[in-house]
Protein backbone atom coordinates (compact mmCIF):
# COMPACT_ATOMS: atom_id res chain seq x y z
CA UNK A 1 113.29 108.00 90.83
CA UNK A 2 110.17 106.99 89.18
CA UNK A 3 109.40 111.47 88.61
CA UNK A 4 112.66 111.57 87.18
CA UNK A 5 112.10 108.76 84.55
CA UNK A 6 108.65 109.88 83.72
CA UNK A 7 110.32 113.46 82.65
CA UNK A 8 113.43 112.03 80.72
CA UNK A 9 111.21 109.23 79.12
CA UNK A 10 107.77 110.26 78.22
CA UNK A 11 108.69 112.98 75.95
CA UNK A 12 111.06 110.47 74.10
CA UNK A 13 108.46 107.40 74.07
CA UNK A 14 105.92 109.66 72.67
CA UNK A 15 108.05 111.19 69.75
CA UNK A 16 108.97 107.59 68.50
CA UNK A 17 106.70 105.33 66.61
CA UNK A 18 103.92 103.76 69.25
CA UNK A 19 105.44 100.41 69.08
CA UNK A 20 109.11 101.14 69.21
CA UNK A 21 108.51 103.29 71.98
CA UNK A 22 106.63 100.30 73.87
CA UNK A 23 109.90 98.29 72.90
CA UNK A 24 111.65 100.66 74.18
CA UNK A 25 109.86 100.63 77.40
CA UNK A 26 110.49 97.58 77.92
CA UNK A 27 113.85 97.23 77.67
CA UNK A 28 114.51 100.02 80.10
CA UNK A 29 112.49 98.07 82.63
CA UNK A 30 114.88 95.05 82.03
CA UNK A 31 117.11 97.39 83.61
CA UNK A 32 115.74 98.59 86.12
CA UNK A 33 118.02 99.05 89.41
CA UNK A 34 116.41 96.28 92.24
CA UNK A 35 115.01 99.03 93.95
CA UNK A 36 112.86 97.81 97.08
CA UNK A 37 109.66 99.18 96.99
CA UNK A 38 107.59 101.07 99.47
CA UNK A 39 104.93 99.11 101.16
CA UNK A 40 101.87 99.62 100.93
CA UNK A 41 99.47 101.69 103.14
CA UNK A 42 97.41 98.61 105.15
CA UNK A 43 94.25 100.36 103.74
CA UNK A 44 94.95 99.52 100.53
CA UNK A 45 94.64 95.52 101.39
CA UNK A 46 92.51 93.77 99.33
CA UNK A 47 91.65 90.19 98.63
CA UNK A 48 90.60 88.25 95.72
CA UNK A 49 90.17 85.39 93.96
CA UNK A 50 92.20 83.75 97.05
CA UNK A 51 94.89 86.00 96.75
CA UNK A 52 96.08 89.04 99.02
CA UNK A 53 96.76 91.75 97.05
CA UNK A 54 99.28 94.99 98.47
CA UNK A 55 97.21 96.98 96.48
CA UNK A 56 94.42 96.95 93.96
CA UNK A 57 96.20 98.78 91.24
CA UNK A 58 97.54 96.08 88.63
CA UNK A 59 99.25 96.07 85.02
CA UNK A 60 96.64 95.18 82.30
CA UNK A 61 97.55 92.62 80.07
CA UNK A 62 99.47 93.99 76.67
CA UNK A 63 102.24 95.59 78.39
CA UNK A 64 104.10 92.75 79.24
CA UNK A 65 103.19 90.42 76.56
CA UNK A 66 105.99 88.04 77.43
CA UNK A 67 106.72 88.12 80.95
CA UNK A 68 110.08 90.28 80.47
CA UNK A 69 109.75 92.79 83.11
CA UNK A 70 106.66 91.57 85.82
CA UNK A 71 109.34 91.91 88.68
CA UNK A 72 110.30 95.63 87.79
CA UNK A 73 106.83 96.43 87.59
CA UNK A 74 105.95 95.39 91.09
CA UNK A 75 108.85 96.91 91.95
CA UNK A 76 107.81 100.11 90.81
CA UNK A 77 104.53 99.90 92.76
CA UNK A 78 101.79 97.80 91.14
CA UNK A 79 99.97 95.22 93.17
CA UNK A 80 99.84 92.66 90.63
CA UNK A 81 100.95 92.39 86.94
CA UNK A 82 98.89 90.32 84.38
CA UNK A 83 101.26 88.62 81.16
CA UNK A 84 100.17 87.68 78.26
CA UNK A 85 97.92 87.30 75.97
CA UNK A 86 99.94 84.43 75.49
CA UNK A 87 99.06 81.38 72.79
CA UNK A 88 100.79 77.99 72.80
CA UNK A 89 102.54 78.88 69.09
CA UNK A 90 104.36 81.99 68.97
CA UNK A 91 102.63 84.08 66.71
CA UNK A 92 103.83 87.66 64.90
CA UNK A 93 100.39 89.05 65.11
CA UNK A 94 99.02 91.37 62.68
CA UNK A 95 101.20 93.81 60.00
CA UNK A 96 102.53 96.77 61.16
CA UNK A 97 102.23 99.30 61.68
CA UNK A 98 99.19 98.43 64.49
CA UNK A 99 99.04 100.39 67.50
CA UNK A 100 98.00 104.09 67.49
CA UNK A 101 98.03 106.86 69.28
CA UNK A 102 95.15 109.39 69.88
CA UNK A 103 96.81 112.17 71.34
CA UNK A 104 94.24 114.53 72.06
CA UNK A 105 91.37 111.57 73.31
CA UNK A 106 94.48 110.32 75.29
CA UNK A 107 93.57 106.90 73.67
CA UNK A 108 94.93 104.60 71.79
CA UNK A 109 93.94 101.39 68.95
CA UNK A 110 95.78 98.52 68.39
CA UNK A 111 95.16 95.30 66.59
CA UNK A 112 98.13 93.97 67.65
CA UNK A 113 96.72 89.83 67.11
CA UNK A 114 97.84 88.56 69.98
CA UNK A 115 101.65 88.78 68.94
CA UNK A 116 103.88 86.49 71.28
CA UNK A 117 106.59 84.64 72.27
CA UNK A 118 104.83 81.33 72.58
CA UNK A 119 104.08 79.11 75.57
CA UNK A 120 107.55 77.54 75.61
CA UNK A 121 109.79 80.47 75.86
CA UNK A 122 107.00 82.26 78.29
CA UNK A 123 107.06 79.67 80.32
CA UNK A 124 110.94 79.33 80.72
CA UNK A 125 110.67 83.10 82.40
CA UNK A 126 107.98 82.76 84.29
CA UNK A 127 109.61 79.36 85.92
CA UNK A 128 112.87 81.17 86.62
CA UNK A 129 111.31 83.70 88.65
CA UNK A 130 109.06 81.11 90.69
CA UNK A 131 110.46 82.01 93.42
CA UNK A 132 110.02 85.11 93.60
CA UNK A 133 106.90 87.16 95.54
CA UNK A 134 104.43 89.02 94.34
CA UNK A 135 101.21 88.23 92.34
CA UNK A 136 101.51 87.93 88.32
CA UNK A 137 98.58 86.21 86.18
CA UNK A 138 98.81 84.92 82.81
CA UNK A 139 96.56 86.03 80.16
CA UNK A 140 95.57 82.74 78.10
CA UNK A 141 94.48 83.20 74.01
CA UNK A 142 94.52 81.02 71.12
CA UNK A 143 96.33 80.91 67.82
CA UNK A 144 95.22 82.51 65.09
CA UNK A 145 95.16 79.46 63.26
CA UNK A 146 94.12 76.90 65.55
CA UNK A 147 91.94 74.21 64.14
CA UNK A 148 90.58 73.77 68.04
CA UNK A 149 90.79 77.38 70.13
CA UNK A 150 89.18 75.53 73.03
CA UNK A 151 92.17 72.98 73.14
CA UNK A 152 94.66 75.83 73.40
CA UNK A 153 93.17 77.18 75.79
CA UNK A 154 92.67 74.00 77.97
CA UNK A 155 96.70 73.43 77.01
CA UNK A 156 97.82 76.96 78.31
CA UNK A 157 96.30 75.96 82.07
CA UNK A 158 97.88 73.06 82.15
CA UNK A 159 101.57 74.49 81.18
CA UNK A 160 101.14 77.38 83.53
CA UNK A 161 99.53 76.11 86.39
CA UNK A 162 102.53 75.96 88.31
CA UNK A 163 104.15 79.35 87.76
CA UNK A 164 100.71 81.57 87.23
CA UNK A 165 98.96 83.50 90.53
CA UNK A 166 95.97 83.44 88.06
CA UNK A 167 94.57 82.77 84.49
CA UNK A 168 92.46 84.98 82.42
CA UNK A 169 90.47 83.41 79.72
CA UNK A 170 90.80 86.16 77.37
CA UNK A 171 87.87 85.61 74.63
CA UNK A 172 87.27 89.45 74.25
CA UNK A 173 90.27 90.51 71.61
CA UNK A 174 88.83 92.16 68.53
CA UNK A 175 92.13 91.83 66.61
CA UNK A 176 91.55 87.41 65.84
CA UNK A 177 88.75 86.92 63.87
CA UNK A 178 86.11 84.88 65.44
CA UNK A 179 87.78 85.12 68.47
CA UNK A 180 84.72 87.00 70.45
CA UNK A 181 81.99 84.24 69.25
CA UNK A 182 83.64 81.86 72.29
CA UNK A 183 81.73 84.59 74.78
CA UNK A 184 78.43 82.87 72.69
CA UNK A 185 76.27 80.95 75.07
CA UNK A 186 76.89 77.29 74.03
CA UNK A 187 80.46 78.15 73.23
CA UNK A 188 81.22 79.99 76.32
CA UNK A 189 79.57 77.07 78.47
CA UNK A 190 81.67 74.38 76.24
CA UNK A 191 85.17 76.48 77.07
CA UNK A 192 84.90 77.65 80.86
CA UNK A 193 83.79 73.77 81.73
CA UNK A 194 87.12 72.45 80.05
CA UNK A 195 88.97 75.11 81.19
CA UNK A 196 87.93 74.57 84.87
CA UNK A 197 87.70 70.80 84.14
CA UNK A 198 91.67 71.67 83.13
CA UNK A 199 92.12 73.37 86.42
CA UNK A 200 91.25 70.48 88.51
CA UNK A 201 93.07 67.95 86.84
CA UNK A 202 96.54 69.76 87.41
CA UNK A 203 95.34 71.33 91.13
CA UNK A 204 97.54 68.43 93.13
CA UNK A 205 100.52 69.50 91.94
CA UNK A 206 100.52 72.74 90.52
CA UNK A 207 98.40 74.02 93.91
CA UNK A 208 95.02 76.22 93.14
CA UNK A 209 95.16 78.74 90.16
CA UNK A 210 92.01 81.47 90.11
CA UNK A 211 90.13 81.40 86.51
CA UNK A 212 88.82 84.82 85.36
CA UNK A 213 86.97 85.45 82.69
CA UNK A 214 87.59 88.80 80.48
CA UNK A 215 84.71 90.22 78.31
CA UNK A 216 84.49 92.82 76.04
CA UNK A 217 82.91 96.13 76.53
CA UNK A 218 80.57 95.69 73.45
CA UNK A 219 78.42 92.77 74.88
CA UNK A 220 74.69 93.63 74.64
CA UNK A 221 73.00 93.28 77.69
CA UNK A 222 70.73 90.44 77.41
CA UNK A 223 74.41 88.54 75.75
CA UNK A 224 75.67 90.01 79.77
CA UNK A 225 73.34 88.39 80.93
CA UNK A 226 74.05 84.73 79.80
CA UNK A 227 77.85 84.75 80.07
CA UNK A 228 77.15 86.04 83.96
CA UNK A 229 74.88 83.07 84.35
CA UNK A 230 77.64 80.84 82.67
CA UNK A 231 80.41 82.19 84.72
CA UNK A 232 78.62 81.32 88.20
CA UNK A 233 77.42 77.86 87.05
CA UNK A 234 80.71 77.15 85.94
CA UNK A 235 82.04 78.49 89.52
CA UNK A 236 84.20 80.95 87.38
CA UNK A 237 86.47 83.04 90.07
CA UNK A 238 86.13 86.07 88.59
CA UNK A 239 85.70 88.57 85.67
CA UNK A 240 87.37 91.51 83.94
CA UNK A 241 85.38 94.16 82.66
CA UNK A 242 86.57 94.68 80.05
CA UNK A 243 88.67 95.00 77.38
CA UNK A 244 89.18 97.28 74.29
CA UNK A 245 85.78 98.23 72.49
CA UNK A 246 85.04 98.54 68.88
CA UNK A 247 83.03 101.67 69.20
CA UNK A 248 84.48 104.87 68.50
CA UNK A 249 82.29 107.36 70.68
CA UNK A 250 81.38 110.73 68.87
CA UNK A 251 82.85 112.94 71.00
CA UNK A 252 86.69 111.27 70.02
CA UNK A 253 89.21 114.65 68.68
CA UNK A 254 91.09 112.39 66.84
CA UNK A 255 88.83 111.07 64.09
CA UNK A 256 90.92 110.17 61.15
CA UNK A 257 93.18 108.08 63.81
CA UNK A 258 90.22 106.82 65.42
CA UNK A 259 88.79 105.43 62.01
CA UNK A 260 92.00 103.01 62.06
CA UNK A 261 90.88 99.18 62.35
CA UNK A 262 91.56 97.94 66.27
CA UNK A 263 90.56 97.94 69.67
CA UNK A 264 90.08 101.59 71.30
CA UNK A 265 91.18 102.09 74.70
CA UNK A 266 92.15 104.84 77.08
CA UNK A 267 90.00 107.82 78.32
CA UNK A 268 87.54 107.48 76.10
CA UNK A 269 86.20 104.55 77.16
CA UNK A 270 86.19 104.91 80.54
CA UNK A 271 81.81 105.66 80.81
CA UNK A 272 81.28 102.59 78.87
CA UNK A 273 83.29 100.14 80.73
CA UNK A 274 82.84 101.44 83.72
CA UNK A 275 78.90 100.95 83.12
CA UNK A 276 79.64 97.42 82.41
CA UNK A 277 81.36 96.64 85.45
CA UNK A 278 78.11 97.92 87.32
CA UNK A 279 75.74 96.07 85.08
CA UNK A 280 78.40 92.59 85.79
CA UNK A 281 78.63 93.63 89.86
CA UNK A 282 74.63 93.73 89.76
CA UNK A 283 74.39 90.48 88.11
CA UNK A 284 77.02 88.59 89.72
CA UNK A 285 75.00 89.40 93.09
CA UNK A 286 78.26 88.37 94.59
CA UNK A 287 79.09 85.63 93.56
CA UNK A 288 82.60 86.44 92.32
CA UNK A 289 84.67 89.93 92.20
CA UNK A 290 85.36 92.06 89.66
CA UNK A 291 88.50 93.76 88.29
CA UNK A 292 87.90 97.06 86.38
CA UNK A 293 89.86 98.10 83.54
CA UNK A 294 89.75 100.94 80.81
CA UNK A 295 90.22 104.81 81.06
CA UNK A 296 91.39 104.57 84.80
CA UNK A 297 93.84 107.63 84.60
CA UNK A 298 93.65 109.27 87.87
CA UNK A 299 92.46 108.14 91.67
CA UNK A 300 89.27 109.75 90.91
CA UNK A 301 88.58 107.28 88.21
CA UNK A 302 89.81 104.35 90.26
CA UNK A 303 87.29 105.27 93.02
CA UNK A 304 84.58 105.30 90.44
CA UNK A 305 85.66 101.82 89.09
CA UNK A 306 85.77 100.53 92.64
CA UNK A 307 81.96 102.20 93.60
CA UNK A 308 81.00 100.38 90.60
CA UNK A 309 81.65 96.91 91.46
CA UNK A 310 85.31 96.29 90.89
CA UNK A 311 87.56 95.02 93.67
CA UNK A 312 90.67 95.64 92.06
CA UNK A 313 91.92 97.78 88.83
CA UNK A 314 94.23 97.26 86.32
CA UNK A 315 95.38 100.37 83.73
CA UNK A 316 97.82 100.34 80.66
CA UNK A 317 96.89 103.23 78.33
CA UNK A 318 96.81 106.10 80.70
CA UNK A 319 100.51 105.26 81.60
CA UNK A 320 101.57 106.11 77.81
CA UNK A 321 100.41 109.95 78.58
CA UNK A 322 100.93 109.99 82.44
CA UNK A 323 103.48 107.97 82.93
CA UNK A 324 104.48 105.14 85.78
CA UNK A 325 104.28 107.37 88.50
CA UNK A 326 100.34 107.75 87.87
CA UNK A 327 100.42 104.06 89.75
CA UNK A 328 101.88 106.17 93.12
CA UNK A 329 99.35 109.16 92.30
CA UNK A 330 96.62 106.75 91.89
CA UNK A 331 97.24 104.81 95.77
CA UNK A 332 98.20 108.52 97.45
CA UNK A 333 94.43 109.78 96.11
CA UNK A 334 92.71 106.29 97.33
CA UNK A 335 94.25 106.58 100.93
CA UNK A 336 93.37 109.78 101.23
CA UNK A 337 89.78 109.33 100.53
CA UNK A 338 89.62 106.49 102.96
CA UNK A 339 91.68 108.71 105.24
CA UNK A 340 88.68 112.01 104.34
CA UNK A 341 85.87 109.27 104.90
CA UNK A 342 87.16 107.10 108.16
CA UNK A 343 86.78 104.01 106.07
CA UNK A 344 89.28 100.85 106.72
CA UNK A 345 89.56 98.89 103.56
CA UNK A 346 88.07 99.36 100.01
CA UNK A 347 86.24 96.61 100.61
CA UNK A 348 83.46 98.57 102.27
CA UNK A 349 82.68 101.04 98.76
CA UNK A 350 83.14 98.13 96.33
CA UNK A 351 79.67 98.37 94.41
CA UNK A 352 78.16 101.27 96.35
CA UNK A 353 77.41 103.13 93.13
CA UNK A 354 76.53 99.70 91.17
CA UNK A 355 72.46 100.33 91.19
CA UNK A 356 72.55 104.12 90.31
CA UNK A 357 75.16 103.68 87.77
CA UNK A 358 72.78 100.95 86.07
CA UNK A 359 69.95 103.32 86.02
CA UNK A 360 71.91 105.94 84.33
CA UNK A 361 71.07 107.13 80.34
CA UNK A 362 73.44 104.56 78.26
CA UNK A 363 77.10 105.97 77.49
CA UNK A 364 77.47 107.16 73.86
């Protein structure tokens, strides 16, 4: 079913304006037949953060801004879905148009601004599906306009505690100004100990919620270096590495495109991001895991990700050019190479190629 929806839909989605396709997604997700989906090879096990995950492949965070389709989307094979970014005001985000396709990179730039239903009405679905299984974290930002971004943040853990797997402080958007100075030392240290402090408070009764961390790709390294040290001495349970970059790599085909304002992601940014996930595994000497997102298009590039230092995945762009059944392609190619290599769980590759990786020429 998923092959046949691919064919009919990706030619449409990509003829149509980048947003009103995404829209469009969407609401053909909405109604999506409760098909039961296929479990899982055991291989493909992992867990994280506390949580057992089916498999490592998960939904990025932009997709599913509001936590309209999460079901559907583990339905349709992902091992976890992340919502969001999702502020406590609802917010219309940036003029349009702001999302772009690079056809030819197989890339894309938004500067969406963290558009959003609010914390009220994303709370209202994610409480009517409590019930439900599967694993789906919420992506916490601030408003645009906030005369306290810390407070919003701490506000967003305590309304979700209850109905999130997970949180991800998400201080790494290019597209709200001032927005990436909170992964600053003293402002970093300031937000993950109310956030955690936040945690706590609401742990009796909302049960334990997993913080992560997500940092942009565009982080020097000696800047890497402090918010690693922050994130372990504020017992942080995790990062994501990373999100969109700012660069715009010389080797992009789509140049006039690529000079739009935004945050690039897709193939092109798989070298750099995938570096930083070594240079975070080699750092975080364990103390956390990773997830690894940007450019992950095929099971090759997952397996890279994963030698690097991530644990689990998450993709977004690559599905606007290859489509949802990429997410089957992706766990077919990672059994396999288990299967090829006698290995039991990804567990035992995570990192292996974290040290060479680090003492490779820098991506450009």
């Amino acid at each position: 079913m998923i092959r046949a929806f691919d064919t009919f839909s990706l030619p449409l989605l990509r003829w149509l304006d980048p947003e009103d396709a995404h829209r469009m997604a969407i609401q053909g997700l909405r109604f999506l037949p409760p098909i039961r989906p296929r479990p899982d090879d055991a291989k493909l096990a992992v867990r994280a953060f506390g949580l057992n995950f089916s498999n490592p492949i998960g939904m990025a965070a932009g997709f599913d801004k509001n936590a309209e389709v999460p079901d559907a989307l583990l339905r349709l094979g992902f091992g976890f879905v992340e919502i969001g970014s999702v502020t406590p005001k609802p917010q219309s985000g940036n003029p349009r148009p702001r999302l772009f396709r690079l056809e030819r990179d197989e890339a894309v730039v938004n500067r969406m601004g963290f558009n959003n239903d609010g914390s009220e009405a994303v709370l209202r679905r994610l409480a009517s599906r409590a019930h439900l299984p599967g694993i789906v974290g919420v992506n916490v930002g601030a408003n645009k306009d906030s005369p306290d971004r810390i407070a919003d943040y701490v506000s967003l853990i305590e309304t979700f505690a209850p109905v999130a797997s997970y949180f991800t402080v998400n201080v790494s958007s290019p597209n709200t100004p001032g927005l990436r100075n909170l992964q600053q030392a003293s402002s970093l240290d300031d937000l993950l100990a109310k956030v955690i402090d936040a945690r706590e408070r609401v742990r009796e009764k909302a049960g334990d919620s997993p913080v992560l961390l997500k940092i942009a790709p565009d982080l020097t390294l000696g800047e890497l270096d402090d918010v690693v040290h922050i994130a372990r001495s504020r017992r942080v349970d995790g990062m994501i590495v990373a999100n969109t970059t700012l660069a715009r790599p010389s080797t992009l085909r789509e140049q006039d495109r690529a000079k739009e304002q935004g945050g690039l992601s897709g193939r092109p940014l798989f070298r750099l991001s995938t570096r930083m996930v070594a240079e975070t595994y080699v750092r975080a000497e364990g103390a956390f895991p990773l997830i690894g997102v940007g450019g992950v298009d095929s099971g090759g590039a997952a397996l890279t990700k994963i030698r690097a230092g991530a644990s689990l995945i998450q993709l977004y762009s690559s599905l606007v050019y290859k489509g949802l059944g990429l997410v089957d392609s992706i766990k077919a190619d990672l059994v396999s190479t288990m299967l090829r290599t006698g290995r039991d769980s990804l567990s035992e590759i995570v990192g292996a190629d974290a040290a060479s990786i680090t003492a490779e020429d820098w991506p450009v």
